[in-house]
C-alpha atoms as a PDB file:
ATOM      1  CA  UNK A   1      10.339  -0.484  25.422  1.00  0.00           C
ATOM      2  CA  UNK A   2       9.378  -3.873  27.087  1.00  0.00           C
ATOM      3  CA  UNK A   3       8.176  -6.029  23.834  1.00  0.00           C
ATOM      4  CA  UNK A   4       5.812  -7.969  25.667  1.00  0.00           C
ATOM      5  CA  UNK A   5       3.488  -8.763  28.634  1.00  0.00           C
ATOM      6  CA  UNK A   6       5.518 -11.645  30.054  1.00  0.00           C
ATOM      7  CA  UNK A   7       8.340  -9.648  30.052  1.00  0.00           C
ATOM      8  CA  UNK A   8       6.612  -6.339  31.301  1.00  0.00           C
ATOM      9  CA  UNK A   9       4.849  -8.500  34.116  1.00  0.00           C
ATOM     10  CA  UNK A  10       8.495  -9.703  35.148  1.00  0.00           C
ATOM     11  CA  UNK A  11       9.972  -6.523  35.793  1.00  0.00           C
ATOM     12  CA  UNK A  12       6.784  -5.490  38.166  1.00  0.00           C
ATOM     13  CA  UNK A  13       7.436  -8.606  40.125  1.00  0.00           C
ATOM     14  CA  UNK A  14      11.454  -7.319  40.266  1.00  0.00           C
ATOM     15  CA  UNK A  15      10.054  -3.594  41.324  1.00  0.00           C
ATOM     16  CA  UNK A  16       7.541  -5.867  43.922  1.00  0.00           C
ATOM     17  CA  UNK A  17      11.000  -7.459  45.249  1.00  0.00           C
ATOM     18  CA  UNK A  18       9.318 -11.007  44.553  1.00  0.00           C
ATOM     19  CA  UNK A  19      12.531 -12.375  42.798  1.00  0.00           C
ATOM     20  CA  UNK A  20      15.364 -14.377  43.744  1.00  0.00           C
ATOM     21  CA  UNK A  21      18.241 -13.699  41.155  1.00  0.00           C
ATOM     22  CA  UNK A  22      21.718 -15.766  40.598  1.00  0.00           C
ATOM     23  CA  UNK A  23      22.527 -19.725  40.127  1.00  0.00           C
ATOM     24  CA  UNK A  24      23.668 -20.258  43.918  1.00  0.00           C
ATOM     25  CA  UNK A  25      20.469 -18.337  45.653  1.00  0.00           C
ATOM     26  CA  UNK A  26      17.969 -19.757  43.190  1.00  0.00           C
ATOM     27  CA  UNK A  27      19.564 -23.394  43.807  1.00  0.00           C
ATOM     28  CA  UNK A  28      18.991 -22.702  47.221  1.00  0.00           C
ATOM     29  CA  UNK A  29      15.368 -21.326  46.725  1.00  0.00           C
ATOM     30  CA  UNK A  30      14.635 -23.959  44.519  1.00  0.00           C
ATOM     31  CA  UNK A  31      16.025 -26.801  47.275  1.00  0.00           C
ATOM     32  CA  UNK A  32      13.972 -25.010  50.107  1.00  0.00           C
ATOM     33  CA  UNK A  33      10.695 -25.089  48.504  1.00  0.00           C
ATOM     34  CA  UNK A  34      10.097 -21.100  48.534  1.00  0.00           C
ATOM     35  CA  UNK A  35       9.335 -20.218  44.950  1.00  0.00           C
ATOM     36  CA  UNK A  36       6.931 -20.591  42.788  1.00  0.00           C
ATOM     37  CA  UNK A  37       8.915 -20.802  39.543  1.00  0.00           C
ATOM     38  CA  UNK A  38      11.863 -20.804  38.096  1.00  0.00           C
ATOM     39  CA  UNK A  39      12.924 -18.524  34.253  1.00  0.00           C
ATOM     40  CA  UNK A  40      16.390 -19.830  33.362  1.00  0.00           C
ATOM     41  CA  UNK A  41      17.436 -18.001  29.832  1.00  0.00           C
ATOM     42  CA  UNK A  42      18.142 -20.215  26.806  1.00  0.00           C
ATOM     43  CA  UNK A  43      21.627 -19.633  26.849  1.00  0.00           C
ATOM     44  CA  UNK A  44      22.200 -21.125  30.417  1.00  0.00           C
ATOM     45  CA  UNK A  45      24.687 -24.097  30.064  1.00  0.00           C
ATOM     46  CA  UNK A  46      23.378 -27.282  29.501  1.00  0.00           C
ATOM     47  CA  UNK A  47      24.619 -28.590  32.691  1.00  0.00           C
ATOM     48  CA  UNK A  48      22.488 -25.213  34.506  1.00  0.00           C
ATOM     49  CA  UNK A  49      19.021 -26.022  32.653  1.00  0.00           C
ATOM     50  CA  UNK A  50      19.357 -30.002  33.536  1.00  0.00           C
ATOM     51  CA  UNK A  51      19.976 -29.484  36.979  1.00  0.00           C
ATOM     52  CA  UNK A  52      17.198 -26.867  37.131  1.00  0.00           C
ATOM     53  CA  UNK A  53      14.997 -29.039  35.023  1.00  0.00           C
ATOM     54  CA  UNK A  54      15.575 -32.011  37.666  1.00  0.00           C
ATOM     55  CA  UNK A  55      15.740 -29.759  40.786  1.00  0.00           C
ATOM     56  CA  UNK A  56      12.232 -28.223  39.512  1.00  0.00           C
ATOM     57  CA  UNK A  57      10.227 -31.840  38.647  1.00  0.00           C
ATOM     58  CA  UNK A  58      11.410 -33.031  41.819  1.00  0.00           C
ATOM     59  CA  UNK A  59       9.627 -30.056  43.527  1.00  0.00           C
ATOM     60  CA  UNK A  60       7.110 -29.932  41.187  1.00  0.00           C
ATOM     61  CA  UNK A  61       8.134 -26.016  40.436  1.00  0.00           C
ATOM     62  CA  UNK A  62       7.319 -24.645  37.036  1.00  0.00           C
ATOM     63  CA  UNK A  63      10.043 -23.976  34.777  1.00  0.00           C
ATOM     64  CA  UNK A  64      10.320 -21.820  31.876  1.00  0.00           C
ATOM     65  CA  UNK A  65      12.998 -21.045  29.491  1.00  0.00           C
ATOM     66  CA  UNK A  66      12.595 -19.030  25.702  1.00  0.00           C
ATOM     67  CA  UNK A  67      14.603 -15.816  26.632  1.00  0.00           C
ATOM     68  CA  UNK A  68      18.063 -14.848  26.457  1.00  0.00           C
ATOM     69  CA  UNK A  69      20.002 -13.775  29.341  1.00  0.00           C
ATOM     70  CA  UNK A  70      20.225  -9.944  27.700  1.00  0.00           C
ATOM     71  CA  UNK A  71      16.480  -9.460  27.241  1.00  0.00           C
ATOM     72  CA  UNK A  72      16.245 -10.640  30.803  1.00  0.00           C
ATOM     73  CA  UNK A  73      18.437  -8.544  32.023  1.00  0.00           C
ATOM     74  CA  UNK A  74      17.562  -6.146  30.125  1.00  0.00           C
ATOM     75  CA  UNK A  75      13.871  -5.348  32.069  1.00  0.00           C
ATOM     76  CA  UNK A  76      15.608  -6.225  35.224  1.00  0.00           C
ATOM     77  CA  UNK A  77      18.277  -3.106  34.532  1.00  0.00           C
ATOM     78  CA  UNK A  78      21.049  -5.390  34.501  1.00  0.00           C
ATOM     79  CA  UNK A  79      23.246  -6.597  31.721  1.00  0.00           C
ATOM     80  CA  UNK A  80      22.327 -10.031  31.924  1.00  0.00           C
ATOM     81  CA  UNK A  81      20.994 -12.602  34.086  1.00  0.00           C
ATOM     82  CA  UNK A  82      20.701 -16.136  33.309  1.00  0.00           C
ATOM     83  CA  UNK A  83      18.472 -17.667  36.033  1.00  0.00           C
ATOM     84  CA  UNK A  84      15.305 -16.203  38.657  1.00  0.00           C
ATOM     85  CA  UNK A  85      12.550 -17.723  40.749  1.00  0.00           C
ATOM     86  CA  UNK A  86       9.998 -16.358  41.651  1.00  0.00           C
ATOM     87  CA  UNK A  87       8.919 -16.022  45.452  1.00  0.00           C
ATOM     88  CA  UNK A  88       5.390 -15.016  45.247  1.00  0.00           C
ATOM     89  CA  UNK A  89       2.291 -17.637  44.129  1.00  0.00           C
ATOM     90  CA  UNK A  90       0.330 -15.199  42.533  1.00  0.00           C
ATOM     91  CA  UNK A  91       2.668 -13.789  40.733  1.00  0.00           C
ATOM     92  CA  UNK A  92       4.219 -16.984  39.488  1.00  0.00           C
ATOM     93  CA  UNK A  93       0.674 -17.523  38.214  1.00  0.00           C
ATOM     94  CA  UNK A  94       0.260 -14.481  36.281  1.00  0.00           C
ATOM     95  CA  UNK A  95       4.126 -15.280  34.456  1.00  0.00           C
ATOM     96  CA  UNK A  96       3.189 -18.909  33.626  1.00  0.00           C
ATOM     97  CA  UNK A  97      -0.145 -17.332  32.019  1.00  0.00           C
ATOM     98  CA  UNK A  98       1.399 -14.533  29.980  1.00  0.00           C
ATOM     99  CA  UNK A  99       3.739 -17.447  29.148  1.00  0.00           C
ATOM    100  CA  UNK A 100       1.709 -19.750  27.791  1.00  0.00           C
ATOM    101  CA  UNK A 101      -0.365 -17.533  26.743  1.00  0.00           C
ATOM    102  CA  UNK A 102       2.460 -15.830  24.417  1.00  0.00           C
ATOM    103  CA  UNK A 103       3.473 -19.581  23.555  1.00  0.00           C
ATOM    104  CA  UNK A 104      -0.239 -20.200  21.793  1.00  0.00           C
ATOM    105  CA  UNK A 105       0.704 -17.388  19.350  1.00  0.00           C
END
C-alpha cells in the first residue's frame, strides 16, 4: 500500500503520463522550461541535487526532495528512480500541496 497522499497523488500523475523520468530527460525538461517541478530522491549524489537545485532557481521550478529512490520507484513500478519532473501545472500544484502539506506534520 501507498503510505501517503503525496506519494499516492504521484503515481496518478505517472498513470496520467504527466512525468518525465531519468537524469538526462529531466535535465533537458528542466533546461527547456516544460515542467512544473522537479522530485529528486535524497539519495541522488550531491553533485545531481546541486545541479538540480541551481538548474531549478534559475527557472524558478519547484524542487522537492525527502524520498528515497526505492519508495519512488516503488509507486512508479520500478525498482528505483532517483529524479522526475513533472509536465503538467496542475498537477505540480496538487504534489507541492500534499508536500507541504505532509511537511507541517
Amino acid at each position: 500500500m501507498i503510505p501517503n497522499k503525496f506519494l499516492q497523488f504521484l503515481s496518478l500523475t505517472k498513470k496520467a503520463g504527466h512525468l518525465v523520468e531519468g537524469y538526462n530527460k529531466c535535465e533537458e525538461a528542466v533546461t527547456k522550461k516544460i515542467v512544473y517541478a522537479v522530485i529528486i530522491s535524497c539519495d541522488a549524489s550531491e553533485n545531481s541535487k546541486n545541479k538540480f537545485k541551481v538548474k531549478c532557481e534559475k527557472n524558478d521550478i519547484p524542487l522537492i526532495e525527502g524520498y528515497s529512490e526505492k519508495e519512488l520507484g516503488n509507486v512508479l513500478g520500478r525498482d528505483f528512480i532517483k529524479i522526475l519532473a513533472v509536465k503538467d501545472e496542475g498537477m505540480a500544484n496538487k504534489l507541492l500541496k500534499l508536500w507541504n502539506d505532509s511537511q507541517e506534520h
